[in-house]
N, C-alpha and C. Protein backbone atom coordinates (compact mmCIF):
# COMPACT_ATOMS: atom_id res chain seq x y z
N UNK A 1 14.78 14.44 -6.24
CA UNK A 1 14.38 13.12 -5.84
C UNK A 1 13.56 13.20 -4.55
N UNK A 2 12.52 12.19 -4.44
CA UNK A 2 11.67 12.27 -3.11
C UNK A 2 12.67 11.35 -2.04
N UNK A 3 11.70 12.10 -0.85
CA UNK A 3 12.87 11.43 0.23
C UNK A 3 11.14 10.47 0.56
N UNK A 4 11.66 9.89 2.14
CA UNK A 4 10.79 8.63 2.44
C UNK A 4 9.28 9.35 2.99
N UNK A 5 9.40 10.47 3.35
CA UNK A 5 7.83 11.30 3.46
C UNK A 5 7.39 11.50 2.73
N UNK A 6 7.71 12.29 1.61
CA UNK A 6 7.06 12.40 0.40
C UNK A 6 6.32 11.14 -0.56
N UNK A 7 7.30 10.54 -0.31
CA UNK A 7 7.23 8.78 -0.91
C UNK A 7 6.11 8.16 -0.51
N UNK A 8 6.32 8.58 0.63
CA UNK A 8 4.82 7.52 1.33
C UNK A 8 3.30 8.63 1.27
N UNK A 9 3.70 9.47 0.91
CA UNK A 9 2.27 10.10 0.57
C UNK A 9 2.10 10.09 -0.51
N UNK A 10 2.79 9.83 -1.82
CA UNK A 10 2.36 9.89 -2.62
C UNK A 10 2.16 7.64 -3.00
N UNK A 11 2.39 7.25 -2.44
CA UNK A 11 1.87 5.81 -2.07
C UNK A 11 0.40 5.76 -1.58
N UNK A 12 0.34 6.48 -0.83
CA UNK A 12 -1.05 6.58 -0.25
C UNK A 12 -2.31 7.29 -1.13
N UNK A 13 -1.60 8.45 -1.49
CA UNK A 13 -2.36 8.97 -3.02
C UNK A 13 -2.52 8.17 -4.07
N UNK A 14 -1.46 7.30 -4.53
CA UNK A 14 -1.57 6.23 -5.27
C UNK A 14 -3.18 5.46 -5.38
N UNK A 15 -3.26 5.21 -4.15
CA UNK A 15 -4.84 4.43 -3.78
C UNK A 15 -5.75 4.98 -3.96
N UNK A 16 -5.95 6.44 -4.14
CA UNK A 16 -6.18 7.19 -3.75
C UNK A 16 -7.14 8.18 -5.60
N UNK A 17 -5.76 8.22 -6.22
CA UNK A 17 -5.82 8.92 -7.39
C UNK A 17 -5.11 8.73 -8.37
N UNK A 18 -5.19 8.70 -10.06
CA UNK A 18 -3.84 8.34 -10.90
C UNK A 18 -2.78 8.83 -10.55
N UNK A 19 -1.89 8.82 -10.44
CA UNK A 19 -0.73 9.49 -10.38
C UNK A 19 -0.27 10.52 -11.63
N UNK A 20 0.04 11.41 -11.98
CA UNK A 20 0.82 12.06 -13.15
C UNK A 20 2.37 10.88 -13.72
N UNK A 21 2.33 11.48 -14.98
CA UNK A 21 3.61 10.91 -15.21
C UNK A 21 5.00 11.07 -14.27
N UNK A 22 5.21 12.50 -14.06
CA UNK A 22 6.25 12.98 -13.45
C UNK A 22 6.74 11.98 -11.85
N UNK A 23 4.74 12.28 -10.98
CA UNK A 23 4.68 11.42 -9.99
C UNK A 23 5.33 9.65 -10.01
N UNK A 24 4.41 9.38 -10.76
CA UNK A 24 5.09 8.23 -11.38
C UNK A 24 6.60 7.48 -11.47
N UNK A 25 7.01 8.59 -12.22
CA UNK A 25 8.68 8.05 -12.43
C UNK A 25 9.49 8.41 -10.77
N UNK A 26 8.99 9.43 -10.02
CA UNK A 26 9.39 9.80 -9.02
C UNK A 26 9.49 8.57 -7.96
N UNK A 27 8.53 8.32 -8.08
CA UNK A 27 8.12 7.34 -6.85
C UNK A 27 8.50 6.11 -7.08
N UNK A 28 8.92 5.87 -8.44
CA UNK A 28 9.45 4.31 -8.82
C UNK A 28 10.79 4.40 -8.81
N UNK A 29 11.41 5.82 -8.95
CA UNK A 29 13.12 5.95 -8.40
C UNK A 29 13.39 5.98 -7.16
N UNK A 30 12.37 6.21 -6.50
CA UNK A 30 13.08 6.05 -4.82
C UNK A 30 12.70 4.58 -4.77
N UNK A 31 11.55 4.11 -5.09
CA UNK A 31 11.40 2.48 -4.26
C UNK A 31 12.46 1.63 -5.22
N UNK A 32 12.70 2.07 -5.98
CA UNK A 32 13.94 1.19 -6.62
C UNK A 32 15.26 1.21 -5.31
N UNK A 33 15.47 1.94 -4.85
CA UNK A 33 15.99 2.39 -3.92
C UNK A 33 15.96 2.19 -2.37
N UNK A 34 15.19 2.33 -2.34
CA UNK A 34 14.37 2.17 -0.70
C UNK A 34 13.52 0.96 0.01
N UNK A 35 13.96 -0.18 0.54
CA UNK A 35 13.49 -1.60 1.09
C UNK A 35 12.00 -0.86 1.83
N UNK A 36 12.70 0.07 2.47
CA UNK A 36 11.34 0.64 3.13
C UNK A 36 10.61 1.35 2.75
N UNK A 37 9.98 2.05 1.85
CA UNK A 37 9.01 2.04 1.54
C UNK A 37 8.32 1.98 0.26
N UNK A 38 8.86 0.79 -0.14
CA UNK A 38 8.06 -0.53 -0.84
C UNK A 38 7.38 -1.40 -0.03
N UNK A 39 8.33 -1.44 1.32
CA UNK A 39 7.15 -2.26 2.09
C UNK A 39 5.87 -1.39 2.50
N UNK A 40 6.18 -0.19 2.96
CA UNK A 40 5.38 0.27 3.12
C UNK A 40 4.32 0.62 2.23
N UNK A 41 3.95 0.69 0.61
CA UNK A 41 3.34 1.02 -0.31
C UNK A 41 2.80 -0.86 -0.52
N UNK A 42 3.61 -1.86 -0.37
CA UNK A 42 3.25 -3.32 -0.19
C UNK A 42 2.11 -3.48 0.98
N UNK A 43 2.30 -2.65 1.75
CA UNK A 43 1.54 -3.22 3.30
C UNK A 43 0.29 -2.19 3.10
N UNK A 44 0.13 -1.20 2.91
CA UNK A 44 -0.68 -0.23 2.28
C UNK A 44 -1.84 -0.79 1.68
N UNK A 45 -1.38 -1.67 0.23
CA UNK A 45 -1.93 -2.12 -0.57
C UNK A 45 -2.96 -2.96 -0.30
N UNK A 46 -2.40 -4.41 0.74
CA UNK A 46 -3.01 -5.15 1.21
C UNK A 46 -4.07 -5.05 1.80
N UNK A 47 -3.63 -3.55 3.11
CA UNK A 47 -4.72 -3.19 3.92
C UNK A 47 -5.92 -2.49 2.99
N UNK A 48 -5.60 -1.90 2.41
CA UNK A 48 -6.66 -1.26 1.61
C UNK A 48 -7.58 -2.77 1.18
N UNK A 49 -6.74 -3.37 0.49
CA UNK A 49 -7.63 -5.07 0.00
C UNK A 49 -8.31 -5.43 0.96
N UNK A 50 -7.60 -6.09 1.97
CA UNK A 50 -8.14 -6.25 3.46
C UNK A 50 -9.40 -5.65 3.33
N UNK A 51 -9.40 -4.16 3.81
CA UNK A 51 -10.53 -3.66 4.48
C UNK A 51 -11.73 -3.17 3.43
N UNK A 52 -11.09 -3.27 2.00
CA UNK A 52 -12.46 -3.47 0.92
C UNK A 52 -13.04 -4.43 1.15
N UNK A 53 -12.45 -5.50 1.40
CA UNK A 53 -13.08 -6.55 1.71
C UNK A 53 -14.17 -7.13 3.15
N UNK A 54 -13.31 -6.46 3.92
CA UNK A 54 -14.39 -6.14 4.86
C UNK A 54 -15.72 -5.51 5.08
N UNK A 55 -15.53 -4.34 4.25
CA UNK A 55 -16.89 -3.39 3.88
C UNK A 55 -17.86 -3.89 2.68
N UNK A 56 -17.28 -5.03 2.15
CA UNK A 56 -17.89 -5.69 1.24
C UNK A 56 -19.00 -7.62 1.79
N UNK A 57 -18.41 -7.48 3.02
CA UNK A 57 -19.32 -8.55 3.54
C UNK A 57 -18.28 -9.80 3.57
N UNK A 58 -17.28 -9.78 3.13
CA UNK A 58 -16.06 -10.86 2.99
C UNK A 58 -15.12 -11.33 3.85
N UNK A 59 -15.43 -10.43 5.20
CA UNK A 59 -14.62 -11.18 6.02
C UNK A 59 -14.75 -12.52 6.35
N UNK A 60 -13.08 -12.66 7.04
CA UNK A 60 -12.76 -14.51 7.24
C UNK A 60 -13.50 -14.60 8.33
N UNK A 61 -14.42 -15.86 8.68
CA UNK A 61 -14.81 -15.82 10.07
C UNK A 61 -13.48 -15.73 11.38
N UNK A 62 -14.30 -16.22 12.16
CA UNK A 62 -13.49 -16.07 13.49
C UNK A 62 -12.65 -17.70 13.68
N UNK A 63 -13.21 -18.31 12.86
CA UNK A 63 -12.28 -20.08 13.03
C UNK A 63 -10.89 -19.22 11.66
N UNK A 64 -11.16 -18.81 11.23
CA UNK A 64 -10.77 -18.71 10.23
C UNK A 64 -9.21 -18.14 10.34
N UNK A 65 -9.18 -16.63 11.51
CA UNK A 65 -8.78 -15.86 11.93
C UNK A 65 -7.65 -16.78 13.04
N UNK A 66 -8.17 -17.90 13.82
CA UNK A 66 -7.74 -18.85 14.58
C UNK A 66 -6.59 -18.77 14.78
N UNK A 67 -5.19 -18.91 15.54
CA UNK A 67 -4.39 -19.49 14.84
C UNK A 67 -4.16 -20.99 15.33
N UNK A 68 -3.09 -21.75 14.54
CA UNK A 68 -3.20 -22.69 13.83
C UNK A 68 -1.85 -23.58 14.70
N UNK A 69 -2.10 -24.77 15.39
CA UNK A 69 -1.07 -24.92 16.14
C UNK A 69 -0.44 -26.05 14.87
């Protein structure tokens, strides 16, 4: 079984590259398991979205960014 280092690199590879089957089942038995790093493969995800989006011309302006009383 992977412990939480392994886990999170192969989260990051995830983004990265298909995974193998083996990888696969590996990494979905620890986050079945592990609050943390699902968030971490959750927060990962986003940023990657996030910052495609950035390099794509899509950022929120700066009102946008605001915050909001």
């Amino acid at each position: 079984m992977l412990n939480c280092k392994e886990t999170t690199e192969l989260c990051s590879q995830e983004l990265e590259r298909a995974l193998g089957i083996g990888e696969q089942l590996s990494l979905h038995l620890h986050l079945m398991m592990c609050s943390g790093c699902t968030n971490f493969r959750k927060q990962a995800k986003m940023l990657r979205e996030v910052m495609g989006r950035y390099a794509d011309g899509q950022a929120p302006s700066a009102e946008e960014d605001a915050p909001r009383d």
